[in-house]
C-alpha atoms as a PDB file:
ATOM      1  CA  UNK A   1     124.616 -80.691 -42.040  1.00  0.00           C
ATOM      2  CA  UNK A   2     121.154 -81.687 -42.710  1.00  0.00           C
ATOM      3  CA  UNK A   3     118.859 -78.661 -43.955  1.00  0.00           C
ATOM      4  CA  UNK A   4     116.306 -77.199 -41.858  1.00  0.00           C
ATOM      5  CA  UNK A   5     113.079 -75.821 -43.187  1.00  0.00           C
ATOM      6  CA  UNK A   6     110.218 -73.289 -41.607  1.00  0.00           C
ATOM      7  CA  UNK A   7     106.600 -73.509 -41.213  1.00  0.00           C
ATOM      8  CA  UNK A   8     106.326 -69.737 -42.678  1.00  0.00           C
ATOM      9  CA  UNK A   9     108.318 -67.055 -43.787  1.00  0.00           C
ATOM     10  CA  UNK A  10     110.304 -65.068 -41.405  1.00  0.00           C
ATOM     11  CA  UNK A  11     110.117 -61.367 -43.229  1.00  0.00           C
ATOM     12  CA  UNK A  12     108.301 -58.508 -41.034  1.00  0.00           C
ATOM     13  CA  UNK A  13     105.980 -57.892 -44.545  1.00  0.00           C
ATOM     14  CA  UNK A  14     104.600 -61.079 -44.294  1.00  0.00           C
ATOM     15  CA  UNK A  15     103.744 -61.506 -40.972  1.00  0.00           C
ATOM     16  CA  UNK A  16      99.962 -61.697 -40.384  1.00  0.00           C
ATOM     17  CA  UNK A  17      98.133 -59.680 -38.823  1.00  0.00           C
ATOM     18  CA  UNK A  18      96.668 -60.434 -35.101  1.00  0.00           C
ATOM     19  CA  UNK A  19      92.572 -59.821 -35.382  1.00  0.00           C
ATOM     20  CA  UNK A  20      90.125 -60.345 -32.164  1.00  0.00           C
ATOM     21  CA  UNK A  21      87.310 -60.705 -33.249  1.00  0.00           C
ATOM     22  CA  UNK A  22      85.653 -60.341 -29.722  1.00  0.00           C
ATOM     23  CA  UNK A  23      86.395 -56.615 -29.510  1.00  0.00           C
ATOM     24  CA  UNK A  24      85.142 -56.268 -33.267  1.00  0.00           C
ATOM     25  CA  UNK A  25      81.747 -58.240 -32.294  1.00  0.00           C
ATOM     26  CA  UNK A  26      81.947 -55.451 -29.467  1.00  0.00           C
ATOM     27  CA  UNK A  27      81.898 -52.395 -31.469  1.00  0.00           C
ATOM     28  CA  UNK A  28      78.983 -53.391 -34.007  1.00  0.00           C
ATOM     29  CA  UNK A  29      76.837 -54.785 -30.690  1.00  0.00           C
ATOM     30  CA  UNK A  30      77.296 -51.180 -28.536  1.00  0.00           C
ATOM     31  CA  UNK A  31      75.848 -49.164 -31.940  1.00  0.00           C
ATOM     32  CA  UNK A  32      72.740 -51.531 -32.056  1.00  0.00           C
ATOM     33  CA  UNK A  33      72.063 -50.907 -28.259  1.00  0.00           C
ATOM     34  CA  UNK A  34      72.153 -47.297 -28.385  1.00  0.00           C
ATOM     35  CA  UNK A  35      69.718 -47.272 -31.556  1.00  0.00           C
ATOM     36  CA  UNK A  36      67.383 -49.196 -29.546  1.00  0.00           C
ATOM     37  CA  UNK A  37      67.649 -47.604 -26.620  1.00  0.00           C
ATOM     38  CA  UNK A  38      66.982 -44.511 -28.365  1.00  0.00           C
ATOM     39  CA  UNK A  39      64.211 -46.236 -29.554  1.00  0.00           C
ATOM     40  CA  UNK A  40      62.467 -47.146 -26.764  1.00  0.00           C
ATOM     41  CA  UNK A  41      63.038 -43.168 -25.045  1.00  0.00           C
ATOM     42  CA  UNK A  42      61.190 -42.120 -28.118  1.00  0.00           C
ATOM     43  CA  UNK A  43      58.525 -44.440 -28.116  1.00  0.00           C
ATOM     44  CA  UNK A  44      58.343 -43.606 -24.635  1.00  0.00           C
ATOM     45  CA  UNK A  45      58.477 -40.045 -24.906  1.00  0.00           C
ATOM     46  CA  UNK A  46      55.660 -39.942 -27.655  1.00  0.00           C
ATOM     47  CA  UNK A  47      53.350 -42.189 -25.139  1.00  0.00           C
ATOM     48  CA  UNK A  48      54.308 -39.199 -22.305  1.00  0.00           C
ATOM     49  CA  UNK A  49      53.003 -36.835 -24.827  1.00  0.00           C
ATOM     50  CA  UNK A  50      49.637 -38.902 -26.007  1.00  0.00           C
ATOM     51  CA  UNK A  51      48.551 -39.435 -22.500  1.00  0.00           C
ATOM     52  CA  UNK A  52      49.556 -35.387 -21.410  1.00  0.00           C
ATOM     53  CA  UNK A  53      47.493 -34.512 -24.687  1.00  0.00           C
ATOM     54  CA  UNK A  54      44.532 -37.328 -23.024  1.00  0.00           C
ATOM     55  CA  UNK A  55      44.711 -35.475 -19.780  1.00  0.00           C
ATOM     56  CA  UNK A  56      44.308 -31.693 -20.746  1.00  0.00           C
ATOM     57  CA  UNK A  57      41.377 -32.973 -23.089  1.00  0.00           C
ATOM     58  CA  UNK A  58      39.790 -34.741 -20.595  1.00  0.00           C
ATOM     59  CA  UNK A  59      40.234 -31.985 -17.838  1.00  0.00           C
ATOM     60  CA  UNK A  60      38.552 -29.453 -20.143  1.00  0.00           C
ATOM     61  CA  UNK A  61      35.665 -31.646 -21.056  1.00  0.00           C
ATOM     62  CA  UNK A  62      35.104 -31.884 -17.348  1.00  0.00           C
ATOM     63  CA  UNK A  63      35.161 -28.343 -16.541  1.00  0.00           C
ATOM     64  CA  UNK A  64      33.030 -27.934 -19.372  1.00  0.00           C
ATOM     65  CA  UNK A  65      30.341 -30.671 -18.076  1.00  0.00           C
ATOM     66  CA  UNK A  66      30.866 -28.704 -14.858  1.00  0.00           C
ATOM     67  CA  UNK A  67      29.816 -25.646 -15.926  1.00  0.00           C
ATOM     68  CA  UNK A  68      27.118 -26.834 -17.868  1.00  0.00           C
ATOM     69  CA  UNK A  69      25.598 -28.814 -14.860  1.00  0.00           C
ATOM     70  CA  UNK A  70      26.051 -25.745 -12.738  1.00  0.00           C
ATOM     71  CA  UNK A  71      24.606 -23.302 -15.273  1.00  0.00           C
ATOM     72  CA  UNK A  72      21.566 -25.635 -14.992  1.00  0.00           C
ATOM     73  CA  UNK A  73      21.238 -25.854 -11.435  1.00  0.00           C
ATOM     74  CA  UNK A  74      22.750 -22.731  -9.883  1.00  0.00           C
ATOM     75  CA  UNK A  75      21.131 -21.644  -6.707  1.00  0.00           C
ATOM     76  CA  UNK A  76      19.358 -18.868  -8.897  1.00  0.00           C
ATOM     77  CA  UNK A  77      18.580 -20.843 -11.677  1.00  0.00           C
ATOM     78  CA  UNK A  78      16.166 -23.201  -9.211  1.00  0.00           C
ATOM     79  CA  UNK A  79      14.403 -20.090  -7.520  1.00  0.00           C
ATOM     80  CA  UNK A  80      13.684 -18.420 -10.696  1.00  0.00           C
ATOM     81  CA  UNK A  81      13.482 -21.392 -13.185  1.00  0.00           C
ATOM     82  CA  UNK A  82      14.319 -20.527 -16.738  1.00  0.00           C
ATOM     83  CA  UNK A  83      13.435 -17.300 -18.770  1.00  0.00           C
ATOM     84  CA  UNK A  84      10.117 -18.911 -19.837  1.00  0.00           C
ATOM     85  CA  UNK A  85       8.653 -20.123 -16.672  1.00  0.00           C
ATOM     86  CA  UNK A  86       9.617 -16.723 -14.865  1.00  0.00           C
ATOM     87  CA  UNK A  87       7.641 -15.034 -18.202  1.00  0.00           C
ATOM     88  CA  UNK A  88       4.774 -17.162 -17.589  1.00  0.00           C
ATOM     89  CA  UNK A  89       4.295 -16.397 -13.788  1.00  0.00           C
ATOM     90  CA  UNK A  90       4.721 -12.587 -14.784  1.00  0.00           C
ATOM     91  CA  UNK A  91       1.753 -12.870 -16.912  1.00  0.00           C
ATOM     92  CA  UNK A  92      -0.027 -14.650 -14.078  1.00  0.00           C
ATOM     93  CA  UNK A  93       0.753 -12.240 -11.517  1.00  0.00           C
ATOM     94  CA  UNK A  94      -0.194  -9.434 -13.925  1.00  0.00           C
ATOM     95  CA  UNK A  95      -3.644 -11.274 -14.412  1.00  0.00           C
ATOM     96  CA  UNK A  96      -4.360 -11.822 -11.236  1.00  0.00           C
ATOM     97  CA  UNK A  97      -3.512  -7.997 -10.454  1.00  0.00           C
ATOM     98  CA  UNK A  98      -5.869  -7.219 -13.804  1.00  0.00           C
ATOM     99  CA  UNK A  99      -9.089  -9.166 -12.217  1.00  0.00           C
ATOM    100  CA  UNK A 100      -8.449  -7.342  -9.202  1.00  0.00           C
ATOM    101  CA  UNK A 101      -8.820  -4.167 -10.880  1.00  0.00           C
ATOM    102  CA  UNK A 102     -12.196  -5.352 -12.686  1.00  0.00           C
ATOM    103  CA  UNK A 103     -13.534  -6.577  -9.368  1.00  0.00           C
ATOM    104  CA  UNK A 104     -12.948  -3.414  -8.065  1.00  0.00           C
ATOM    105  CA  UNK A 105     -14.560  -1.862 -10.620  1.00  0.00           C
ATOM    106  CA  UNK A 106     -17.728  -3.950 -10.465  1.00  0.00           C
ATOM    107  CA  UNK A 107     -17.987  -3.928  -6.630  1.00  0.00           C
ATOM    108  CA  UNK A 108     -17.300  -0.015  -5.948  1.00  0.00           C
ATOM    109  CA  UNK A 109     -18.366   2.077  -9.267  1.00  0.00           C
ATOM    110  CA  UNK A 110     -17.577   5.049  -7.348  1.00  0.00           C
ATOM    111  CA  UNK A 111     -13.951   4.077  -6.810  1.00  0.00           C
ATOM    112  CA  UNK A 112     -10.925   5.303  -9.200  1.00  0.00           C
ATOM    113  CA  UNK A 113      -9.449   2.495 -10.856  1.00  0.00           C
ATOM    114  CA  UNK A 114      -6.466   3.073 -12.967  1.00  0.00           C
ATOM    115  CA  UNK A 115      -4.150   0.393 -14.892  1.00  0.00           C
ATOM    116  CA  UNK A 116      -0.089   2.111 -14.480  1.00  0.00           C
ATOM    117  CA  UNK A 117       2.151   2.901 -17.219  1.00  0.00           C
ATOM    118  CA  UNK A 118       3.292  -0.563 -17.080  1.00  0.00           C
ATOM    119  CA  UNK A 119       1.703  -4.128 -17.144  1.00  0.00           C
ATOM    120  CA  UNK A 120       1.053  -5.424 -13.916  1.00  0.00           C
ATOM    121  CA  UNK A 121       0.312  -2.226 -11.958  1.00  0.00           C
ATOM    122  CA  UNK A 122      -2.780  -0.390 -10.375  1.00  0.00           C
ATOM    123  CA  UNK A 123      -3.906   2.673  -8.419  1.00  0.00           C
ATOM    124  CA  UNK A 124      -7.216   2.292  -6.751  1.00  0.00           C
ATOM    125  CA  UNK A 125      -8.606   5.544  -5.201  1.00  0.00           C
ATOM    126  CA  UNK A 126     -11.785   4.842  -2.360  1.00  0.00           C
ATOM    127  CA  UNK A 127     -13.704   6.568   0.727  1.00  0.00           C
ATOM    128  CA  UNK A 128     -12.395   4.617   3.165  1.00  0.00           C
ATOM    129  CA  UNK A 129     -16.155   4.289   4.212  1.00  0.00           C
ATOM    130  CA  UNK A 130     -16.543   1.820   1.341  1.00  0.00           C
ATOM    131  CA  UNK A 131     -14.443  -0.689   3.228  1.00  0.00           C
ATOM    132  CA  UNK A 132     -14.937   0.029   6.691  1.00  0.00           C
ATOM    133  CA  UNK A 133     -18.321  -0.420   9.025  1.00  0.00           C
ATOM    134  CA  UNK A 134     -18.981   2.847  10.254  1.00  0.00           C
ATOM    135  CA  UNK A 135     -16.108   4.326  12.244  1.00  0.00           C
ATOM    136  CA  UNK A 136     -14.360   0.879  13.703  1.00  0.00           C
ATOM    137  CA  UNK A 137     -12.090  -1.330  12.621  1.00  0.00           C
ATOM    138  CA  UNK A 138     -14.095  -4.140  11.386  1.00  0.00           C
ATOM    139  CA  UNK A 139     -14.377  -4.485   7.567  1.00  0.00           C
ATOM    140  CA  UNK A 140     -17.791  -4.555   6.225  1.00  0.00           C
ATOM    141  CA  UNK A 141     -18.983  -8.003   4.743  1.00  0.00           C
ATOM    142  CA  UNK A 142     -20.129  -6.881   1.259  1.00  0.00           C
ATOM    143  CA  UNK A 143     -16.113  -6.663   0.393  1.00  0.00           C
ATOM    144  CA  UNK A 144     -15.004  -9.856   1.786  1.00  0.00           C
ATOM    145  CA  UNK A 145     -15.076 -10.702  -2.037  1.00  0.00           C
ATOM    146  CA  UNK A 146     -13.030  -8.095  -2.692  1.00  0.00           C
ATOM    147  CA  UNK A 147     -10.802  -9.065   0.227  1.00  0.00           C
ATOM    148  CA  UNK A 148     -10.480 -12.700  -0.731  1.00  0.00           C
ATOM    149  CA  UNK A 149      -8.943 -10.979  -4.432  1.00  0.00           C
ATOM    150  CA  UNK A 150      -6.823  -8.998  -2.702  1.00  0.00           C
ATOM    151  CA  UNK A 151      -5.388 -11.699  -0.369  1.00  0.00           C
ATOM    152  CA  UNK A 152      -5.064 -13.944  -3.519  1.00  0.00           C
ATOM    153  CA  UNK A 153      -2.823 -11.632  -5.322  1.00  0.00           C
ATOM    154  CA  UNK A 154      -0.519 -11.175  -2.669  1.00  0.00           C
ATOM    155  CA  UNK A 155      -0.152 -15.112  -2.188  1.00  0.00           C
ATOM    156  CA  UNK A 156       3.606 -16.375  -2.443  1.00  0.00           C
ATOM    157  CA  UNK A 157       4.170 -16.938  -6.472  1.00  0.00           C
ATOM    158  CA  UNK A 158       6.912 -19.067  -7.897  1.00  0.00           C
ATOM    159  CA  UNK A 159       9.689 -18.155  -9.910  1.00  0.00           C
ATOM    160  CA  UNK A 160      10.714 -14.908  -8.094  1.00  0.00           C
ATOM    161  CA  UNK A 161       7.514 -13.093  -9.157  1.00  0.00           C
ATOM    162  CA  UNK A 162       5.548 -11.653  -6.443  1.00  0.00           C
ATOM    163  CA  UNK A 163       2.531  -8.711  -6.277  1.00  0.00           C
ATOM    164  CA  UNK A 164       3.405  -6.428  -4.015  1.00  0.00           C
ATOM    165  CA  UNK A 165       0.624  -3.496  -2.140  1.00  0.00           C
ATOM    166  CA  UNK A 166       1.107  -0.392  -0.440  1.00  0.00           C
ATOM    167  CA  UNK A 167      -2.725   0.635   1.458  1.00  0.00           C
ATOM    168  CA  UNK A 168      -2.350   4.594   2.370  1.00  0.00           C
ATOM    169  CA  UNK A 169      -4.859   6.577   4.464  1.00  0.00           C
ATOM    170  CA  UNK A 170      -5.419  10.028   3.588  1.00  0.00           C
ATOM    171  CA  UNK A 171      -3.767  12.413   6.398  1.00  0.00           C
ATOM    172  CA  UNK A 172      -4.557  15.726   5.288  1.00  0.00           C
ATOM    173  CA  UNK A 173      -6.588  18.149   7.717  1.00  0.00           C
ATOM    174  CA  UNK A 174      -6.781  15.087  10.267  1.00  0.00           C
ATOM    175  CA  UNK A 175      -5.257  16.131  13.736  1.00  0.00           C
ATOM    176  CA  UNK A 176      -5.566  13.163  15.596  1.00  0.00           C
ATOM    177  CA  UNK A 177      -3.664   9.887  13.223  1.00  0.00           C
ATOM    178  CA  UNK A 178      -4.017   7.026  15.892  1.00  0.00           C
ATOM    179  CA  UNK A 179      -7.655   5.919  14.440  1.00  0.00           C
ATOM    180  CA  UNK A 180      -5.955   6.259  10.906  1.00  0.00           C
ATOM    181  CA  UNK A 181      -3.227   3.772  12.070  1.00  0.00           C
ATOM    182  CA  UNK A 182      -5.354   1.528  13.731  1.00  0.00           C
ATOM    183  CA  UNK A 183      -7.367   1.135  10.567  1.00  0.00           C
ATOM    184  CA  UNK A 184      -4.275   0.573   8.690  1.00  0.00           C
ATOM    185  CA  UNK A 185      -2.966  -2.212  10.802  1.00  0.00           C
ATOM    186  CA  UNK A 186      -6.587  -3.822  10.965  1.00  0.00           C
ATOM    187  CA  UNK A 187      -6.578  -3.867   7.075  1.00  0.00           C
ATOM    188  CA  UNK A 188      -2.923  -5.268   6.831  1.00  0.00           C
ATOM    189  CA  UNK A 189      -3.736  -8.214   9.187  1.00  0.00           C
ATOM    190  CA  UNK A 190      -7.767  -8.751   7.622  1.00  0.00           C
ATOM    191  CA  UNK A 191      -5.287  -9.590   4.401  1.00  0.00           C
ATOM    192  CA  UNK A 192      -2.720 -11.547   5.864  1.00  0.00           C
ATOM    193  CA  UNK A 193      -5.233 -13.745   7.298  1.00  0.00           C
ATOM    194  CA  UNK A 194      -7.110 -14.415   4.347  1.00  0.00           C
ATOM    195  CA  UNK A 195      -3.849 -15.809   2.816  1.00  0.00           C
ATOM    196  CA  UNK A 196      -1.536 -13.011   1.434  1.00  0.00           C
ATOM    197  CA  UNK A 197       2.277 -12.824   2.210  1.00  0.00           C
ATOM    198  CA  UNK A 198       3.057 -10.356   4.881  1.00  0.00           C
ATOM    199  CA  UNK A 199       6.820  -9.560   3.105  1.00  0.00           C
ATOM    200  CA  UNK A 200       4.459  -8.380   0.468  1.00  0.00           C
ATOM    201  CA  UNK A 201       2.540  -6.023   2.288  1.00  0.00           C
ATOM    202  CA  UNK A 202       2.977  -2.183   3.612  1.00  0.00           C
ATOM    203  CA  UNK A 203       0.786   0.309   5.010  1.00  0.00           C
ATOM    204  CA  UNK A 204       1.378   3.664   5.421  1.00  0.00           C
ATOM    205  CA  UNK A 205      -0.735   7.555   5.888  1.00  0.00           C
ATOM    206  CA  UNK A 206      -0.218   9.468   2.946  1.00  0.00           C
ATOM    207  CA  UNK A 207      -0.742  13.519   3.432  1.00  0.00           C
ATOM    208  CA  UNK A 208      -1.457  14.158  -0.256  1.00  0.00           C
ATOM    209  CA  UNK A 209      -5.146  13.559  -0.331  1.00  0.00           C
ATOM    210  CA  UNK A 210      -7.915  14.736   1.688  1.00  0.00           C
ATOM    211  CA  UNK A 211      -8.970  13.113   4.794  1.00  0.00           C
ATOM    212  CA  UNK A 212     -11.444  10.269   5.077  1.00  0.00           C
ATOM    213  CA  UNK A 213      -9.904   8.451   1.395  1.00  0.00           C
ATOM    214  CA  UNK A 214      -7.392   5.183   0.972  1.00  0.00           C
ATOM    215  CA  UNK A 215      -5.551   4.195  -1.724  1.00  0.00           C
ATOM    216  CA  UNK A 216      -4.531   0.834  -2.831  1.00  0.00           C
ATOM    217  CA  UNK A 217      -1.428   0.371  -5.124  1.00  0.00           C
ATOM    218  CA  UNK A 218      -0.497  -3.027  -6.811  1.00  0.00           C
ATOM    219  CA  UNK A 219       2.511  -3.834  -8.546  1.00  0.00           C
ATOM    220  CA  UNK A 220       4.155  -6.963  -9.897  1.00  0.00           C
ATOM    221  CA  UNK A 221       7.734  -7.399  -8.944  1.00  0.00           C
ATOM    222  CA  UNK A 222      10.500  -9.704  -9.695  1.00  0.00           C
ATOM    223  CA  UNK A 223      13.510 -11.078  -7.808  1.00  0.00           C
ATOM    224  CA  UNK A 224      16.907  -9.262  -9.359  1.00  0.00           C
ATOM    225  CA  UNK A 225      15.031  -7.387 -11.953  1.00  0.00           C
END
């Protein structure tokens, strides 16, 4: 019989080994996506993170230009202006009350003129006589210098800073008050008409001193102090 011959050896040891390379291409591909998609989720992430840092800075510096601009112009702020304009119109207001107080003195040397404890205040002690014409109402024309001071001091001020008068007629041993508070009124609207702020302004009887004597009392006041 002719011999026969194989194309490879028939022994299990030998055989060789099936490989698919497909499913090993696979397994090496699936490891390089999930690096990069971790990649990405971190890059991601770390953006997330930058532009949440971004936005609490940026909110903060807002509030803080908020603040500022409404530290500048609160409602307050614009009435009263800052610290050193309200000083200055202090001082003015306590001028204007101090040339009062030397007018006084120069018009009516009888008259007790005191300076208060504090700047910016004044007691003025007078016969009523010294203002008024006889026993009426009118006020006599000599003091419309005096007047026109008065009326000036108690003219709206800026800033918050304001003079404020109290004008008391002496009650004491009078029995009839009606002429007192007629005279009062007449002297509260002889002011207001010359210029000074009514708000500013009281009259009053006063029982302390003897009859026939007025007192004038001027003090500087300011807004929230």
């Amino acid at each position: 019989m002719p011999e026969t011959h194989t194309s490879g050896s028939t022994e299990p040891d030998m055989a060789v080994p099936l490989r698919f390379g497909a499913s090993g291409d696979r397994g090496e591909g699936g490891e390089g996506a999930t690096l990069l998609y971790l990649g990405v989720f971190i890059l991601l992430l770390a953006f997330f993170i930058l532009l949440n840092s971004i936005s609490h800075f940026h909110d903060e510096k807002v509030g803080a230009v908020i603040r500022s601009v409404d530290d500048a112009f609160s409602t307050q702020a614009l009435l009263t202006g800052s610290p050193g304009d309200r000083q200055q119109a202090r001082r003015e207001a306590a001028r204007a009350v101090q040339d009062l107080g030397d007018l006084i003195r120069a018009e009516l040397p009888l008259a007790k003129v005191e300076a208060g404890t504090e700047t910016g205040t004044l007691h003025v002690t007078m016969p009523a006589s010294n203002l008024f014409a006889g026993d009426g109402l009118a006020i006599r024309p000599s003091q419309q210098g005096m007047m026109d001071r008065i009326a000036r001091a108690l003219e709206n001020r800026p800033r918050g800073v304001s003079v404020r008068a109290e004008f008391l007629f002496a009650t004491k041993g009078v029995e009839d008050t009606a002429p007192l508070v007629a005279r009062a009124g007449a002297l509260a609207r002889a002011v207001s008409a010359l210029g000074a702020n009514p708000a500013w302004l009281s009259v009053g009887l006063e029982k302390g001193m003897e009859a026939g004597q007025l007192r004038l009392l001027f003090r500087v006041h300011e807004e929230g102090a």
